[in-house]
N, C-alpha and C. Protein backbone atom coordinates (compact mmCIF):
# COMPACT_ATOMS: atom_id res chain seq x y z
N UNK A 1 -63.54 114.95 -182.81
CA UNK A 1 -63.02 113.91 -183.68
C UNK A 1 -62.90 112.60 -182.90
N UNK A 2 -62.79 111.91 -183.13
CA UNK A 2 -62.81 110.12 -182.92
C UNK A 2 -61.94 109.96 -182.39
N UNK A 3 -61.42 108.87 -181.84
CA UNK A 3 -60.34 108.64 -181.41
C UNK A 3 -59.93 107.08 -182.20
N UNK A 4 -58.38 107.21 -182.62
CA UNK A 4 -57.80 106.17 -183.70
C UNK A 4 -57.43 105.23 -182.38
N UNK A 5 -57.37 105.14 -181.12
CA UNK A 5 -56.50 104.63 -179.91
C UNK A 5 -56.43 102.86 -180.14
N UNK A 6 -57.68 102.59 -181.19
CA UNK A 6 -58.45 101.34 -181.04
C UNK A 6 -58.54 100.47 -182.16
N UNK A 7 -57.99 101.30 -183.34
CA UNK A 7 -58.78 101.27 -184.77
C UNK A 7 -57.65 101.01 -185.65
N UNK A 8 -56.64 100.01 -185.56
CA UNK A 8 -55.54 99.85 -186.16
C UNK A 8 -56.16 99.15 -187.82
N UNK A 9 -57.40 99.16 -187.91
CA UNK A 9 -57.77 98.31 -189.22
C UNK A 9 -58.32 100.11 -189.97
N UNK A 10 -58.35 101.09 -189.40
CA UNK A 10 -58.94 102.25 -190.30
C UNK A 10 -58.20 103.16 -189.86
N UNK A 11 -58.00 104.28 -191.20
CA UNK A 11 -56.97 105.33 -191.30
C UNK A 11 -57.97 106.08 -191.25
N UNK A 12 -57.14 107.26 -191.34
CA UNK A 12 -57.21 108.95 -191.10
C UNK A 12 -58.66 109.30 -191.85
N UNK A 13 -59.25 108.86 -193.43
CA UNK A 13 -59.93 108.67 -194.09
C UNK A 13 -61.46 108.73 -193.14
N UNK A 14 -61.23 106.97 -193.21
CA UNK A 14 -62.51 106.13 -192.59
C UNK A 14 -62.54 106.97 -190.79
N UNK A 15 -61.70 107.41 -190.18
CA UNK A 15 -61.91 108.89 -189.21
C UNK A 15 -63.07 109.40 -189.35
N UNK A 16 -62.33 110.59 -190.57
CA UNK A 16 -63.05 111.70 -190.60
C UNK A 16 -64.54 111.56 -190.96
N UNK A 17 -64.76 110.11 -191.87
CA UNK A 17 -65.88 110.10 -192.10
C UNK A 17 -66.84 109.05 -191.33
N UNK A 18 -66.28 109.22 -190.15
CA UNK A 18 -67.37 108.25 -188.79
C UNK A 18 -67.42 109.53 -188.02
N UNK A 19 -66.28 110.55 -187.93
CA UNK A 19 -66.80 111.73 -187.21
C UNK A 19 -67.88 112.49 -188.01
N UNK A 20 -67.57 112.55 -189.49
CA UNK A 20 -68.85 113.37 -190.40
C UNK A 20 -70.26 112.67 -189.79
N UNK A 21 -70.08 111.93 -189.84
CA UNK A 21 -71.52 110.69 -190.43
C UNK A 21 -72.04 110.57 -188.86
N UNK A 22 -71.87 110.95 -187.20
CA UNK A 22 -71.91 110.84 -186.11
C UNK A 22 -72.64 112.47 -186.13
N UNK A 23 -72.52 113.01 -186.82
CA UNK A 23 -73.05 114.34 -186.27
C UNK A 23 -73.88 114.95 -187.66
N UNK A 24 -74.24 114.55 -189.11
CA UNK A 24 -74.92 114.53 -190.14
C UNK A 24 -74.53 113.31 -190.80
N UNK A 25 -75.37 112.38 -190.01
CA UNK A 25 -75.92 110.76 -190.96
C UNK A 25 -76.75 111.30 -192.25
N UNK A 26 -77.44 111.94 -192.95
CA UNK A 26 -77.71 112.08 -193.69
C UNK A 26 -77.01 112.75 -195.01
N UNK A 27 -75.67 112.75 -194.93
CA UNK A 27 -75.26 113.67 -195.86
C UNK A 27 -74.68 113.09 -196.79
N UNK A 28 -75.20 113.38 -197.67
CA UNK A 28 -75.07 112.34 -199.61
C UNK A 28 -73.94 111.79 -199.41
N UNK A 29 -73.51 111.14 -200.05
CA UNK A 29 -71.90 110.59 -199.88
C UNK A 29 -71.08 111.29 -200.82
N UNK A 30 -71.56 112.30 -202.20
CA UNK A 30 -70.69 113.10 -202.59
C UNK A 30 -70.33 114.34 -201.67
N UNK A 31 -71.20 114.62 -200.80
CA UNK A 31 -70.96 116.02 -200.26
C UNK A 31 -69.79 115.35 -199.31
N UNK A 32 -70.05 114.02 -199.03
CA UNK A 32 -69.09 113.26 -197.91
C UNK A 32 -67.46 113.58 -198.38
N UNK A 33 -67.86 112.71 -199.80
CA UNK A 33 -66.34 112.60 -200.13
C UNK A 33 -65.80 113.77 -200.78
N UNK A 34 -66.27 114.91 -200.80
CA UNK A 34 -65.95 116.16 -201.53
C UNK A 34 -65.23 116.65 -200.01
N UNK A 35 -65.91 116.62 -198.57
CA UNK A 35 -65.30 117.22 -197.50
C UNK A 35 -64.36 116.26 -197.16
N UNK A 36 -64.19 115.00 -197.34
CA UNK A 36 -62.96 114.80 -197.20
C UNK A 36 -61.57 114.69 -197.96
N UNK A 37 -62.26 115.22 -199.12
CA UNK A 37 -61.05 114.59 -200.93
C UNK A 37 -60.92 113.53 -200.68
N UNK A 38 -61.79 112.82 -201.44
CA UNK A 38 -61.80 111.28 -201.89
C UNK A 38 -63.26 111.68 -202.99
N UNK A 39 -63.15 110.96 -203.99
CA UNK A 39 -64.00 110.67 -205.12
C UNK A 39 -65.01 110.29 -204.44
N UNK A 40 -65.93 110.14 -205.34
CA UNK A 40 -66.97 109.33 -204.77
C UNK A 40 -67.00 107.75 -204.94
N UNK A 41 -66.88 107.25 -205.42
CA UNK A 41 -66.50 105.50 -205.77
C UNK A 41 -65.53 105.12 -204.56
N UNK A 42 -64.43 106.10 -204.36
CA UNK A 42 -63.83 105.50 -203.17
C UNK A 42 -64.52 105.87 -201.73
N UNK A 43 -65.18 106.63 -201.71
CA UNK A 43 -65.51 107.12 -200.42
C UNK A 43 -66.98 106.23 -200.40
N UNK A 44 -67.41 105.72 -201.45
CA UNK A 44 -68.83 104.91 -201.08
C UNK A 44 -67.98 103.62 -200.37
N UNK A 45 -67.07 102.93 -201.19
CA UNK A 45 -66.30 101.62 -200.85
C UNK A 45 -66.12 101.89 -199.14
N UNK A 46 -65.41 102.72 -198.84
CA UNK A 46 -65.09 102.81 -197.41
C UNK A 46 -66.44 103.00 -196.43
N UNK A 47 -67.86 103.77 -197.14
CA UNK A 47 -68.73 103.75 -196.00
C UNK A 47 -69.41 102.22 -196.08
N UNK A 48 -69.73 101.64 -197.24
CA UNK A 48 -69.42 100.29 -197.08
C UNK A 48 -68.93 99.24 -196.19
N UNK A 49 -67.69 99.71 -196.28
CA UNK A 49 -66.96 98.74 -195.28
C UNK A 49 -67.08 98.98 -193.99
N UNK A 50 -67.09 100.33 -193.37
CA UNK A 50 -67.19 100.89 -192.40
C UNK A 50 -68.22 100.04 -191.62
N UNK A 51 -69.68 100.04 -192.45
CA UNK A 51 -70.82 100.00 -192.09
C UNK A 51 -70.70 98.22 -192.19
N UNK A 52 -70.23 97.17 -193.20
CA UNK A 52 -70.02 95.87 -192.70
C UNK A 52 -69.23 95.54 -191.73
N UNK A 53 -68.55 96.12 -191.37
CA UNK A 53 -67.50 95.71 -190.33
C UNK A 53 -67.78 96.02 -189.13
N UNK A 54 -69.52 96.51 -188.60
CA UNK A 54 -69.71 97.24 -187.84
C UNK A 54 -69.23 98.56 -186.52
N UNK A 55 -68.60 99.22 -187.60
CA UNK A 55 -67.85 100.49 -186.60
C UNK A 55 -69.33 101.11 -187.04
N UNK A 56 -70.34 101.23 -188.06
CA UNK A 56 -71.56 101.94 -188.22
C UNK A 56 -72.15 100.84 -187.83
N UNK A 57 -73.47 101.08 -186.75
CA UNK A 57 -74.19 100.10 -186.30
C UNK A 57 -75.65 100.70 -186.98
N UNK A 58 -75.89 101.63 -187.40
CA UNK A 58 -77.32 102.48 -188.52
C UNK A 58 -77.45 103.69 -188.10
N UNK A 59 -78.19 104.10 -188.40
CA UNK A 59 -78.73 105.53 -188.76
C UNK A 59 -80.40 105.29 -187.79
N UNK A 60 -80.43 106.58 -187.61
CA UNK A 60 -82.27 107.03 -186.93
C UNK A 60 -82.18 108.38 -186.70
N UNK A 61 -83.68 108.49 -186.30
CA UNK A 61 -84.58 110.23 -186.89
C UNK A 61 -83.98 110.24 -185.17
N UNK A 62 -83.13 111.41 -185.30
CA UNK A 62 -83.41 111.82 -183.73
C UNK A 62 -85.00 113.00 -183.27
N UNK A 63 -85.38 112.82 -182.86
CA UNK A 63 -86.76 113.20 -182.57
C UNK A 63 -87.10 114.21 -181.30
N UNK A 64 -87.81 115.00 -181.64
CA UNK A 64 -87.35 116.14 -180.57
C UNK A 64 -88.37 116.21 -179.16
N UNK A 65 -87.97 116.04 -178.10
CA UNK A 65 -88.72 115.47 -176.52
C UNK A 65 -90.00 116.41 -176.66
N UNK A 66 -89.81 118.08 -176.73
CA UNK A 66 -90.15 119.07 -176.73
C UNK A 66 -92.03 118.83 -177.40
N UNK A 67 -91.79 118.39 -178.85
CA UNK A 67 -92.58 118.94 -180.04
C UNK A 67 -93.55 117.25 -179.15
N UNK A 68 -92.75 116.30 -178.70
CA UNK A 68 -93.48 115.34 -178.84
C UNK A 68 -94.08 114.97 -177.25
N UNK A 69 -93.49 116.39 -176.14
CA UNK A 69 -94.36 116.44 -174.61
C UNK A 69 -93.99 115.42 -174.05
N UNK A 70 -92.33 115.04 -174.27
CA UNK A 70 -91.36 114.41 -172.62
C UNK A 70 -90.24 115.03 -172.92
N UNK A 71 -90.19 116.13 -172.13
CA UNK A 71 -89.42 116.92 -171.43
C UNK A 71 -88.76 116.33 -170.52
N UNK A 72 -89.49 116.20 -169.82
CA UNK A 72 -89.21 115.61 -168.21
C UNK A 72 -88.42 114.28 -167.99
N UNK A 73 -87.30 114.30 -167.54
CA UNK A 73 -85.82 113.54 -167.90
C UNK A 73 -85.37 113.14 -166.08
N UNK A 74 -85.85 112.13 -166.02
CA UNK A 74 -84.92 111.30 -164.83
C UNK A 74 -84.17 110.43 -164.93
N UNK A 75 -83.17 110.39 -163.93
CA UNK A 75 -82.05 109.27 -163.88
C UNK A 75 -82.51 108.60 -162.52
N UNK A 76 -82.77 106.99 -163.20
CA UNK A 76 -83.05 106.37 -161.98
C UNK A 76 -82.05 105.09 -161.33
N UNK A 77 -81.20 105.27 -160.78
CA UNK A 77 -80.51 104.46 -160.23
C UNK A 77 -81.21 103.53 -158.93
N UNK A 78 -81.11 101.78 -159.69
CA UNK A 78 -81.76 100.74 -158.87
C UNK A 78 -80.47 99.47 -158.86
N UNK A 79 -80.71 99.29 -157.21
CA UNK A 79 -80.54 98.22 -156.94
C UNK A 79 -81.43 96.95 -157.08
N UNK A 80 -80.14 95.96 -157.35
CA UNK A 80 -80.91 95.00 -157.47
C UNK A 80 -80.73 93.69 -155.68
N UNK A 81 -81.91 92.89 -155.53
CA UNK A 81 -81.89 92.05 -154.15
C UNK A 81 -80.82 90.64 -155.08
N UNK A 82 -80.44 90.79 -155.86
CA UNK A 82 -79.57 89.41 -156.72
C UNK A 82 -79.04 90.33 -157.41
N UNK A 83 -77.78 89.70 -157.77
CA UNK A 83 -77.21 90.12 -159.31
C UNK A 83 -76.05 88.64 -159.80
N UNK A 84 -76.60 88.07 -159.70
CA UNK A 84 -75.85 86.69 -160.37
C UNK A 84 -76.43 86.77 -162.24
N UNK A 85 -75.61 86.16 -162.48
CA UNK A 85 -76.08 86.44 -164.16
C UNK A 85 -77.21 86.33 -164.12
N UNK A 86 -78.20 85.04 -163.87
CA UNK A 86 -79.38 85.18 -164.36
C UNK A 86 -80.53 86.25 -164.02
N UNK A 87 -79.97 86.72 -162.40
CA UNK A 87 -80.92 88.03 -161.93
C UNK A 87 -80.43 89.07 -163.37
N UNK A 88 -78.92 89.09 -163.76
CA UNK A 88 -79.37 90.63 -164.35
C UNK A 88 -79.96 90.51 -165.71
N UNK A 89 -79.90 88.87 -166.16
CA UNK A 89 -79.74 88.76 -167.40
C UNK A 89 -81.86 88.77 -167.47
N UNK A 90 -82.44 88.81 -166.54
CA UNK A 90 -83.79 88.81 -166.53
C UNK A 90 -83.89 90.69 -166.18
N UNK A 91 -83.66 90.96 -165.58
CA UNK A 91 -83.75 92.28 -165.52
C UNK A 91 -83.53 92.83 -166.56
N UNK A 92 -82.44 92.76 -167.38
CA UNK A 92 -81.72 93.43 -169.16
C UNK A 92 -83.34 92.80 -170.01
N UNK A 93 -83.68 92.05 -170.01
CA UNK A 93 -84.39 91.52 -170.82
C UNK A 93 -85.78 92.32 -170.89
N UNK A 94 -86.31 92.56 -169.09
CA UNK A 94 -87.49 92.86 -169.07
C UNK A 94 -87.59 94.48 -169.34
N UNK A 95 -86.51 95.43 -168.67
CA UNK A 95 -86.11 96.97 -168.90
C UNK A 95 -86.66 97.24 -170.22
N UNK A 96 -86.25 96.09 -171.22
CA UNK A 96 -86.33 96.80 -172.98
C UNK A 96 -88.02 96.44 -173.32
N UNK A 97 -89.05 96.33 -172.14
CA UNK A 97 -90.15 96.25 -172.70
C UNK A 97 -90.61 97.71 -171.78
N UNK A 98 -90.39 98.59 -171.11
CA UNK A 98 -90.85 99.99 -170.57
C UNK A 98 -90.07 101.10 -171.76
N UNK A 99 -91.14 101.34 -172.44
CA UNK A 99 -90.76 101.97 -173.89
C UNK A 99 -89.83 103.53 -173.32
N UNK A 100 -90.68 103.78 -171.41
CA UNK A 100 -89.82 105.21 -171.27
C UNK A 100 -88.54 105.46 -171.05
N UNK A 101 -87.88 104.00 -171.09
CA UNK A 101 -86.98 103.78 -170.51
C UNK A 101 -85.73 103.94 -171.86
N UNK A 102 -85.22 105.36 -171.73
CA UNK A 102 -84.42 105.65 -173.04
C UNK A 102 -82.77 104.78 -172.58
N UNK A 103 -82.39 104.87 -171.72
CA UNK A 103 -81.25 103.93 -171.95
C UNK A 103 -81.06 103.30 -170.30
N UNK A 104 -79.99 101.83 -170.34
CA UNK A 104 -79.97 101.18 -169.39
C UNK A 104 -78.62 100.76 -169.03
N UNK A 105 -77.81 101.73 -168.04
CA UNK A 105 -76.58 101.02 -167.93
C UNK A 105 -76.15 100.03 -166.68
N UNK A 106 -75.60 99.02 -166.63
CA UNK A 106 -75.06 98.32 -165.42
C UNK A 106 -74.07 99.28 -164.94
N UNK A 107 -73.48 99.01 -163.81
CA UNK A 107 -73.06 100.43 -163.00
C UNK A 107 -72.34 99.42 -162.26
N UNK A 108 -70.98 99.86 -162.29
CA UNK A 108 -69.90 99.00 -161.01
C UNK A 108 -69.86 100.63 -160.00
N UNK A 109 -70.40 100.31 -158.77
CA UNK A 109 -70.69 101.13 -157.71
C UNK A 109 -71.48 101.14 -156.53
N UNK A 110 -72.18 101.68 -156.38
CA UNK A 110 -73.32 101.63 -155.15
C UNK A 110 -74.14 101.32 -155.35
N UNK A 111 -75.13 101.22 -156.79
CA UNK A 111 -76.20 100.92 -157.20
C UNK A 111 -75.70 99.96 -158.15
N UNK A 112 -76.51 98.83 -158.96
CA UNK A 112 -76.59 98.12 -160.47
C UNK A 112 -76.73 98.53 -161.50
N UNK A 113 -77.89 99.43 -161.90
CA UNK A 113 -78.08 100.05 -162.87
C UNK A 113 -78.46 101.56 -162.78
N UNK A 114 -78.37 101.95 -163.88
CA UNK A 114 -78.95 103.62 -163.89
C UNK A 114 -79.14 103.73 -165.56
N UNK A 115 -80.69 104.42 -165.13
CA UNK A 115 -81.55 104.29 -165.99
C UNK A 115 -82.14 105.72 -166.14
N UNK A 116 -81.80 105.94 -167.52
CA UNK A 116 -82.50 107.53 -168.02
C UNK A 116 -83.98 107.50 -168.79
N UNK A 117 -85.12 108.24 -168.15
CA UNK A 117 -86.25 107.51 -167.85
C UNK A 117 -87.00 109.07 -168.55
N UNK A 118 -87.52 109.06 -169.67
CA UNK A 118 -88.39 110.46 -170.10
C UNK A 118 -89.56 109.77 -170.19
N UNK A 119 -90.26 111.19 -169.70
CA UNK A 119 -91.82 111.12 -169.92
C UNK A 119 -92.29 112.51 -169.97
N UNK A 120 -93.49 112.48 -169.99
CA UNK A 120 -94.20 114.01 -169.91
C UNK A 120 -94.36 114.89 -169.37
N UNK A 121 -94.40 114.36 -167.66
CA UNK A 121 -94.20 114.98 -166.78
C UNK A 121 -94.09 114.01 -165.09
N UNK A 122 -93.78 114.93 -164.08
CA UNK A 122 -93.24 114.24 -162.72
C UNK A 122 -94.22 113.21 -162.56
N UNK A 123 -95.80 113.62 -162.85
CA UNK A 123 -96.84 112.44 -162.50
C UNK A 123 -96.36 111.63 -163.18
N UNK A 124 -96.41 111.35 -164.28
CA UNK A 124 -96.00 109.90 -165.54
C UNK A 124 -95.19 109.61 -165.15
N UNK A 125 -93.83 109.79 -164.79
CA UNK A 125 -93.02 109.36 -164.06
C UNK A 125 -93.01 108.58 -163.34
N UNK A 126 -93.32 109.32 -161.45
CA UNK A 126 -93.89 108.55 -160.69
C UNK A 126 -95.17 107.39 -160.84
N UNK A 127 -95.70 107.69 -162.34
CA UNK A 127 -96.23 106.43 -162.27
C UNK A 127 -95.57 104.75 -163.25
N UNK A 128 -94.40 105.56 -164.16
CA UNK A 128 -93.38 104.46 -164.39
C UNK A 128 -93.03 103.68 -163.23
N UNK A 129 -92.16 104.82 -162.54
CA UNK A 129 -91.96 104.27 -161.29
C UNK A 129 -92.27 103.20 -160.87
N UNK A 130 -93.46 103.52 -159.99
CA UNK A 130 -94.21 102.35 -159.67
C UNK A 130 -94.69 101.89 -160.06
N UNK A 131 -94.88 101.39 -161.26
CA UNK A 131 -95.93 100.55 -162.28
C UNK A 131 -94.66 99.68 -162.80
N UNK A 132 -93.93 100.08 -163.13
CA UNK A 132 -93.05 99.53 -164.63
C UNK A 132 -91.85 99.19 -163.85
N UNK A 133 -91.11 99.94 -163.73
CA UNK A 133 -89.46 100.21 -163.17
C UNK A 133 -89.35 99.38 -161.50
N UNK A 134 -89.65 99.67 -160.47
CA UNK A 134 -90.05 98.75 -159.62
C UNK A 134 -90.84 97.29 -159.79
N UNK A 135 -91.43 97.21 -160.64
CA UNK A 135 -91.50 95.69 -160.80
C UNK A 135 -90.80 94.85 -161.49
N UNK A 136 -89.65 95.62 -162.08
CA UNK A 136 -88.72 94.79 -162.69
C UNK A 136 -87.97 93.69 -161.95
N UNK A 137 -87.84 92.93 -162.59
CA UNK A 137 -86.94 91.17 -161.23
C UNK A 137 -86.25 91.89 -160.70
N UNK A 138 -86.16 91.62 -159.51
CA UNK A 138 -85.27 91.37 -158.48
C UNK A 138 -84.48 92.60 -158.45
N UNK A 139 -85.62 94.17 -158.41
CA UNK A 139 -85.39 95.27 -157.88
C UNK A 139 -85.62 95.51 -156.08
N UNK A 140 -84.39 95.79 -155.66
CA UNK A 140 -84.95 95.96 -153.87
C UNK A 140 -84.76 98.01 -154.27
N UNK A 141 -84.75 98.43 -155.02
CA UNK A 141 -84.49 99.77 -154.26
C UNK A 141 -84.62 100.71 -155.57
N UNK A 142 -84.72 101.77 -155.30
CA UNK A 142 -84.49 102.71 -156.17
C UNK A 142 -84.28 104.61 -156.04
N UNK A 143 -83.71 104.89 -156.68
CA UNK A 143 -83.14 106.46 -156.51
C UNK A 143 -83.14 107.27 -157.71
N UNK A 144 -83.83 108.07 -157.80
CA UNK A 144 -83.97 109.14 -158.39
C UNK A 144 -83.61 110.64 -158.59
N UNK A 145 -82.85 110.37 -159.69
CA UNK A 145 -82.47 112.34 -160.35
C UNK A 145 -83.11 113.18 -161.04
N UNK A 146 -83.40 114.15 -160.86
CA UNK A 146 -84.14 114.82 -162.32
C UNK A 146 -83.78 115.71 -162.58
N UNK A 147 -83.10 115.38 -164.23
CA UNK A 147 -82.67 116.40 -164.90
C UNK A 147 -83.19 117.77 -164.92
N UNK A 148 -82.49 119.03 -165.00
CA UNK A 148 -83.18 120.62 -164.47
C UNK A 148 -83.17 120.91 -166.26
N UNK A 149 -81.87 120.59 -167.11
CA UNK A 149 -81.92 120.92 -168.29
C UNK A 149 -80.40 120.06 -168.76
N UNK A 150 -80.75 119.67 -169.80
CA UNK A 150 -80.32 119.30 -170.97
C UNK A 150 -79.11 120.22 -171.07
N UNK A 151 -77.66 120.04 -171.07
CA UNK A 151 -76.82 120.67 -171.23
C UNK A 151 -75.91 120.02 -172.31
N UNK A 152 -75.72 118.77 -172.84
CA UNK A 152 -75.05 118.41 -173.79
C UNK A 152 -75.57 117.10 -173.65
N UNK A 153 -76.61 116.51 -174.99
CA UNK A 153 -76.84 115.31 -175.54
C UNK A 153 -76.51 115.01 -176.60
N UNK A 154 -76.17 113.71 -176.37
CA UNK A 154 -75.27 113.43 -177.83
C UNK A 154 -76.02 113.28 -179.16
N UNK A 155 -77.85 113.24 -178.68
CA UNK A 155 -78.90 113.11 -179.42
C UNK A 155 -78.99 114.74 -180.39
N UNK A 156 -78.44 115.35 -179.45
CA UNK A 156 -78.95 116.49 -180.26
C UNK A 156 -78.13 117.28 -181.07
């Protein structure tokens, strides 16, 4: 379940149905408002609002690594030789054009960023690597994990 710690503008309601809708986005809005008792007219109004007020930012096909041959899951933690705004703010910019590059976090620690990196296999990889991911601005370094298995994604 969600946590209310933050959410002094939504009740118990608009909750249950960001926890529904986080784990079956697709589910009619009567089946919605039937699992939570609320009508349907009121329970559309609230995903409504939910969804203008952005606590829902959209919906997407989660898509399975397996069926589509990238399995193969690294975490690549890189330093950067700068990190003044404009080094990272060129780095953030260029990351979102390496399509393998499934997510990108800044990192207060030893490294700048860490970056979860699927492909097909260790070769494709190593050739992100060095093709894509190392030429990003004002990378001096980089370190690599690779996932053995998938133990809890929030994708799935």
């Amino acid at each position: 379940m969600l946590s209310d710690q933050n959410s002094s503008d939504i009740d118990h309601f608009d909750l249950q149905i960001l926890d529904i809708l986080s784990k079956e986005g697709r589910i009619p809005i009567t089946a919605l408002a039937k699992r939570i008792n609320l009508s349907k007219s009121p329970c559309q109004v609230r995903f409504n609002r939910l969804c203008d007020e952005g606590y829902i930012l959209g919906f997407r096909a989660v898509l399975n690594p397996q069926s589509l041959k990238k399995e193969h899951v690294a975490f690549t933690e890189v330093k950067l030789s700068n990190t003044t705004e404009k080094a990272l703010a060129s780095f953030n910019e260029e990351v979102w054009k390496i399509p393998e590059v499934e997510q990108c976090h800044l990192i207060a620690g030893s490294f700048d960023y860490l970056l979860k990196v699927r492909t097909r296999n260790i070769r494709d990889y190593r050739r992100v690597l060095g093709e894509a991911i190392s030429a990003l601005p004002y990378v001096s370094s980089s370190s690599t994990h690779v996932a053995m298995q998938s133990v809890k994604d929030f994708a799935m």
